[in-house]
N, C-alpha and C. Protein backbone atom coordinates (compact mmCIF):
# COMPACT_ATOMS: atom_id res chain seq x y z
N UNK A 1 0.84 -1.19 0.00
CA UNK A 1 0.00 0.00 0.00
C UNK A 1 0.88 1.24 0.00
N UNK A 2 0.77 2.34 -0.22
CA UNK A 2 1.49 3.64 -0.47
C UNK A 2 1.65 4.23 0.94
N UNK A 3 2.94 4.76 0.72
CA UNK A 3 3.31 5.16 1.96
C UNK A 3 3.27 6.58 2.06
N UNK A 4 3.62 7.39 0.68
CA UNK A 4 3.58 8.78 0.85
C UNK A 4 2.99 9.23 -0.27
N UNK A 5 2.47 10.41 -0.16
CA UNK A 5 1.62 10.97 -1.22
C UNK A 5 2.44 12.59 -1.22
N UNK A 6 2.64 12.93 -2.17
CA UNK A 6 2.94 14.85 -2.68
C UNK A 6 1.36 14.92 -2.88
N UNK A 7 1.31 16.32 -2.19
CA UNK A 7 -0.08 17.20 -2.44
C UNK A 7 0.30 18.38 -2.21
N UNK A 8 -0.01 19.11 -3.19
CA UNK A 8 0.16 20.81 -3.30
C UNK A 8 2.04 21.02 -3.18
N UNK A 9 2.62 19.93 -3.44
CA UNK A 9 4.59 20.40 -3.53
C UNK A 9 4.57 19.81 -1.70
N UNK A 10 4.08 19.17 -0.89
CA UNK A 10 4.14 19.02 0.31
C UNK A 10 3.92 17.33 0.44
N UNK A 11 4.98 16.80 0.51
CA UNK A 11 5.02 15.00 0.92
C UNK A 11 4.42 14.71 2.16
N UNK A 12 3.46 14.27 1.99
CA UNK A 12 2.92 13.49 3.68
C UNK A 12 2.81 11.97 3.51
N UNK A 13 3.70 11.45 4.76
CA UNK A 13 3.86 10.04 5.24
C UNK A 13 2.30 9.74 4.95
N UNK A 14 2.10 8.39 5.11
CA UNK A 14 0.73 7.76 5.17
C UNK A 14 1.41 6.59 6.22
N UNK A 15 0.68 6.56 7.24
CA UNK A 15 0.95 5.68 8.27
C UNK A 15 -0.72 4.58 8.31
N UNK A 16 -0.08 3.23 8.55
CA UNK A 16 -1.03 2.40 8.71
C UNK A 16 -1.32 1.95 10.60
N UNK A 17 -1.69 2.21 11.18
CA UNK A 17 -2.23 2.38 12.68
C UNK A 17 -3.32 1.59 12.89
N UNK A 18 -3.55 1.23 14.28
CA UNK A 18 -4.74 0.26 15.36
C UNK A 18 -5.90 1.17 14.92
N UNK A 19 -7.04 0.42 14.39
CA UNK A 19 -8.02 1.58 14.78
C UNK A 19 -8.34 2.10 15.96
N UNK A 20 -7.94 1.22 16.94
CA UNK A 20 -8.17 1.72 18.37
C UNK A 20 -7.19 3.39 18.94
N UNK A 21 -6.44 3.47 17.90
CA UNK A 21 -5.78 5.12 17.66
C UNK A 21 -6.06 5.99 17.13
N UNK A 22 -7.53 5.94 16.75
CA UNK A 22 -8.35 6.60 15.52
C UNK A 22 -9.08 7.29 17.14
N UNK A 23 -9.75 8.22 16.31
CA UNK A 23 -11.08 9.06 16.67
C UNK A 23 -11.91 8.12 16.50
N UNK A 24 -13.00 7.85 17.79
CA UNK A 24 -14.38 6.39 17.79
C UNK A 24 -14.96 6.72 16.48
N UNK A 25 -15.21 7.29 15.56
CA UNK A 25 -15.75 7.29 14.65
C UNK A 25 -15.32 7.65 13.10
N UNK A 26 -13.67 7.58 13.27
CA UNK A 26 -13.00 7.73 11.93
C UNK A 26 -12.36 6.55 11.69
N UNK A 27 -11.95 6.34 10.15
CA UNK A 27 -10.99 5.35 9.72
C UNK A 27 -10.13 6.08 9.13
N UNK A 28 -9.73 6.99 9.22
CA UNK A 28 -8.33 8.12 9.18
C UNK A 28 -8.63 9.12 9.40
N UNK A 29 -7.10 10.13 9.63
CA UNK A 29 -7.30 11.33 9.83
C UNK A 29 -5.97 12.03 9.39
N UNK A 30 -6.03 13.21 9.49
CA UNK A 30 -4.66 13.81 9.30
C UNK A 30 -4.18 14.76 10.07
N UNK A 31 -2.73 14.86 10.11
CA UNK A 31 -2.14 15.53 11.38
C UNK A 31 -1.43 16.74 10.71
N UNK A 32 -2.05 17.71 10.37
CA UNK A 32 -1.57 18.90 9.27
C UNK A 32 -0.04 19.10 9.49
N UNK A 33 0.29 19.52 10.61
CA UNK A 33 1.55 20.38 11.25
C UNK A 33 2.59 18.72 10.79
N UNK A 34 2.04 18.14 11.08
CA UNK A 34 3.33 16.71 11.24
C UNK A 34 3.42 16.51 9.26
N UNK A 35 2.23 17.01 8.30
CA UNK A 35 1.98 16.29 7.72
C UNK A 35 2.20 14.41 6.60
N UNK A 36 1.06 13.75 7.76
CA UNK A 36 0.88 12.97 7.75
C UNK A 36 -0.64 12.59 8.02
N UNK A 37 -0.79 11.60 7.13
CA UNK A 37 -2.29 10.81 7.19
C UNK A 37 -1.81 9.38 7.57
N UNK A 38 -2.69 9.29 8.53
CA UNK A 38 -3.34 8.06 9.58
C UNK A 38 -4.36 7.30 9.00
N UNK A 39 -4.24 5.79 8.78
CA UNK A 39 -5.07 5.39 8.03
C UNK A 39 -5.01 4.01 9.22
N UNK A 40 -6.31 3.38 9.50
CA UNK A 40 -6.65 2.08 10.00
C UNK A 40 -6.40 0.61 9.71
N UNK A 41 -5.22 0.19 10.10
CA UNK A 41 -4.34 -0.84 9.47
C UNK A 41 -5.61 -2.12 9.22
N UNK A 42 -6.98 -1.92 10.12
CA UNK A 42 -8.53 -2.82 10.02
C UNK A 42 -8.32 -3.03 8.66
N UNK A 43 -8.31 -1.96 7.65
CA UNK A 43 -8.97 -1.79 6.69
C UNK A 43 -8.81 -3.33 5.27
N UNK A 44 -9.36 -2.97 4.30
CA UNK A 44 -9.43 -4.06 3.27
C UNK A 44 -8.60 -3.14 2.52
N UNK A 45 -8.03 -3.64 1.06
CA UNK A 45 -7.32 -2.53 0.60
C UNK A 45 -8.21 -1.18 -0.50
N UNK A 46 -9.30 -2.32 -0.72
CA UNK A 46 -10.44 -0.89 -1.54
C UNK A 46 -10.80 -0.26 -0.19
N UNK A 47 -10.98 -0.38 0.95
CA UNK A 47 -11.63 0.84 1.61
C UNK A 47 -10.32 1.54 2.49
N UNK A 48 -9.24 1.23 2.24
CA UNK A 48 -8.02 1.85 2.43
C UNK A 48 -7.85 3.00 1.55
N UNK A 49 -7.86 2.51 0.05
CA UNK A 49 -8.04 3.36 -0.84
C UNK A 49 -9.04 4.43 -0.73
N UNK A 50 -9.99 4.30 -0.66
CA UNK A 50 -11.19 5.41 -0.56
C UNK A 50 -10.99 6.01 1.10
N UNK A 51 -10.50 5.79 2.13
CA UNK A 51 -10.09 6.59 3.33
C UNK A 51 -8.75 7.53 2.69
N UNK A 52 -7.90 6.98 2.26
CA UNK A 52 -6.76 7.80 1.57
C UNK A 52 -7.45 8.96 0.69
N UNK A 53 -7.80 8.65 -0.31
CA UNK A 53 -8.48 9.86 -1.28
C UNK A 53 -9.28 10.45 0.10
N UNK A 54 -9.90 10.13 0.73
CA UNK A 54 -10.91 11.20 1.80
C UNK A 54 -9.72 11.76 2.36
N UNK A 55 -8.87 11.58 3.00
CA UNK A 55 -8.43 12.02 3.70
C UNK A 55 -6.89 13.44 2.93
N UNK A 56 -7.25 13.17 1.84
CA UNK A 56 -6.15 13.27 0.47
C UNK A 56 -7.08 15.19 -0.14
N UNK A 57 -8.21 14.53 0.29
CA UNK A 57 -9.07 15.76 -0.33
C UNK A 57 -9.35 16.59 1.02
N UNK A 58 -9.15 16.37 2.17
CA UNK A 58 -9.38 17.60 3.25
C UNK A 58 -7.91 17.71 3.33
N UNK A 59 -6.71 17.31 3.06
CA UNK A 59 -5.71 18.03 3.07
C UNK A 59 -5.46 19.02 1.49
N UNK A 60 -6.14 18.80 1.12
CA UNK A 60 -6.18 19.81 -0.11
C UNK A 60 -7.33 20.99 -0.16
N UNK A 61 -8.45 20.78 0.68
CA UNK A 61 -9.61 22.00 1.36
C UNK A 61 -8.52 22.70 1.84
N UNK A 62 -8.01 21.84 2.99
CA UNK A 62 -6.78 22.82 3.94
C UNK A 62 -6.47 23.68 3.50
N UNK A 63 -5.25 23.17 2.38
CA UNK A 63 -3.83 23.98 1.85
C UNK A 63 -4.91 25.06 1.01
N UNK A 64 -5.63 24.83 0.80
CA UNK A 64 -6.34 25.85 -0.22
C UNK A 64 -7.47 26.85 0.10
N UNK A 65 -7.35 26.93 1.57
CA UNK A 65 -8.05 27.68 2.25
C UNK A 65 -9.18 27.47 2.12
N UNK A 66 -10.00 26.25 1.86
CA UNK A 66 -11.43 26.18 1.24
C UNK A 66 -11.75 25.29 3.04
N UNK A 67 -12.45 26.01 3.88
CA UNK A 67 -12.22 25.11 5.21
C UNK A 67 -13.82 25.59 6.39
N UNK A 68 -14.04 25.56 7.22
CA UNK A 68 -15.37 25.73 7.76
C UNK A 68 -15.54 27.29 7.94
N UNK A 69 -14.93 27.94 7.38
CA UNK A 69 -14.92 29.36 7.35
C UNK A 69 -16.05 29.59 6.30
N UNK A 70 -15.43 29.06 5.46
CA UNK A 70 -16.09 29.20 4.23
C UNK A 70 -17.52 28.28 3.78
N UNK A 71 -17.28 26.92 4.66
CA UNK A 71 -18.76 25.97 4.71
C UNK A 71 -18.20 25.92 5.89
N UNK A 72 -19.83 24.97 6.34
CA UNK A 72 -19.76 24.70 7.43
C UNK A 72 -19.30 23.41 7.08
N UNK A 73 -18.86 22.72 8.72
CA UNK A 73 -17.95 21.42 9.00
C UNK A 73 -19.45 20.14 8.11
N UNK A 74 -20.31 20.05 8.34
CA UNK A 74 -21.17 19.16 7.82
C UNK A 74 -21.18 19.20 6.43
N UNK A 75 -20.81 20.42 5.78
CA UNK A 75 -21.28 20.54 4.70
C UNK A 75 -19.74 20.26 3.23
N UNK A 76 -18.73 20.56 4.36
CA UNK A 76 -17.37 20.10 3.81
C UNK A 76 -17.06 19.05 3.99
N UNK A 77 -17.98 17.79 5.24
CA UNK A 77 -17.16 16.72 5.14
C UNK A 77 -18.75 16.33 4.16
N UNK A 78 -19.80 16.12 3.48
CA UNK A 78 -20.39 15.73 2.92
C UNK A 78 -19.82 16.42 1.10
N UNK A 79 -19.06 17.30 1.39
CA UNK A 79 -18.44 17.33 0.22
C UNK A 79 -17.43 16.41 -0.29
N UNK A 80 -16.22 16.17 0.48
CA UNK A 80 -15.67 15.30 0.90
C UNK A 80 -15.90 14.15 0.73
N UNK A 81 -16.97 13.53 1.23
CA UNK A 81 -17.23 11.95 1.13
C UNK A 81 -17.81 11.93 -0.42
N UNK A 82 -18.39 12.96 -1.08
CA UNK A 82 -19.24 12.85 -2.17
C UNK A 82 -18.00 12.99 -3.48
N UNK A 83 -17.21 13.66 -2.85
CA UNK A 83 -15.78 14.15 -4.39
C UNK A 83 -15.00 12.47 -3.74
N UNK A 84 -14.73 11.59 -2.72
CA UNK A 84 -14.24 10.02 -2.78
C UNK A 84 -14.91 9.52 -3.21
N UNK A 85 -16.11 9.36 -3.68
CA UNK A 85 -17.00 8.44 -4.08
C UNK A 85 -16.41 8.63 -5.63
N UNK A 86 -16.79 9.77 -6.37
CA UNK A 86 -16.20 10.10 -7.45
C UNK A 86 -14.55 9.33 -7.82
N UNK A 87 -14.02 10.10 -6.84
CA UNK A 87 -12.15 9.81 -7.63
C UNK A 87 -12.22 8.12 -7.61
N UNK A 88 -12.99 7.46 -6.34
CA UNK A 88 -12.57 6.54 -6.31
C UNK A 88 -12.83 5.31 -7.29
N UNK A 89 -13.91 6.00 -8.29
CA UNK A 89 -14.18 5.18 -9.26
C UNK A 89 -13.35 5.70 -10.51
N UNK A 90 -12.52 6.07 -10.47
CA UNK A 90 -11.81 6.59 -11.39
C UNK A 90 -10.43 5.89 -11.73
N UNK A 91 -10.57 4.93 -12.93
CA UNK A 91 -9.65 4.15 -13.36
C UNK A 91 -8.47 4.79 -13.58
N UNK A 92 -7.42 5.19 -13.13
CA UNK A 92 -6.32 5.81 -13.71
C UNK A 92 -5.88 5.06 -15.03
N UNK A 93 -5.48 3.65 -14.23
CA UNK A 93 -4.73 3.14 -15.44
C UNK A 93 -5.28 3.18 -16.80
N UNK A 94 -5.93 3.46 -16.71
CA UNK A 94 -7.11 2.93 -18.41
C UNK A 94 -6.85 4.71 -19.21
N UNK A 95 -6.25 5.42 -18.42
CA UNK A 95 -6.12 6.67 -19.21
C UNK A 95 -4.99 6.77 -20.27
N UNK A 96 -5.53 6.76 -21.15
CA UNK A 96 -4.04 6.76 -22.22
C UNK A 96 -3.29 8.53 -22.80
N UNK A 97 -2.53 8.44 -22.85
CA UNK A 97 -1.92 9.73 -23.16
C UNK A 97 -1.28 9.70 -24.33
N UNK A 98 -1.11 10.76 -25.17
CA UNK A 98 -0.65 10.71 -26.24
C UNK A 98 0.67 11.14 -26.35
N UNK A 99 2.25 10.66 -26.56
CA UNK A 99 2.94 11.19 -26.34
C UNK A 99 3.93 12.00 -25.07
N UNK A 100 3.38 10.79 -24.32
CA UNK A 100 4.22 10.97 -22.74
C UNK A 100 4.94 10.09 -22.68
């Protein structure tokens, strides 16, 4: 499984952890200042994947100032879960490029 991800020119570790180190009601999270995302070693590897992209897209609200200032917290993490649903059906490999 992937260990680090670049987002916005900024490398964050991806650590696999107890869920019992989670928040009672998350399967990741992220630690801005350390940056690093916490992911639930529980997981299967498709819902590893789709916690990563969630957790991949509020560190990119972050860096981009798009944050409960601007929505409210319900309304950014239902954005959130609704833009993983999306990426996560999104075949990369099958994209062909012309000349790369």
């Amino acid at each position: 499984m992937i260990s680090k991800v670049n987002i916005l020119g900024i490398d964050h570790t991806i650590d696999y952890i107890p869920k019992c180190e989670l928040l009672e009601q998350c399967a990741g999270l992220v630690e801005y200042a350390k940056a690093e995302i916490k992911i639930s070693n529980e997981l299967v590897p498709q819902q590893k994947k789709r916690v990563i992209l969630h957790e991949i897209l509020h560190v990119i609200l972050n860096e981009l100032n798009i944050t409960d200032e601007n929505l409210c917290d319900i309304c950014t993490e239902d954005l959130i879960k609704r833009l993983t649903v999306g990426l996560v059906n999104v075949d990369i490999i099958d994209i062909k490029t012309e000349g790369v």
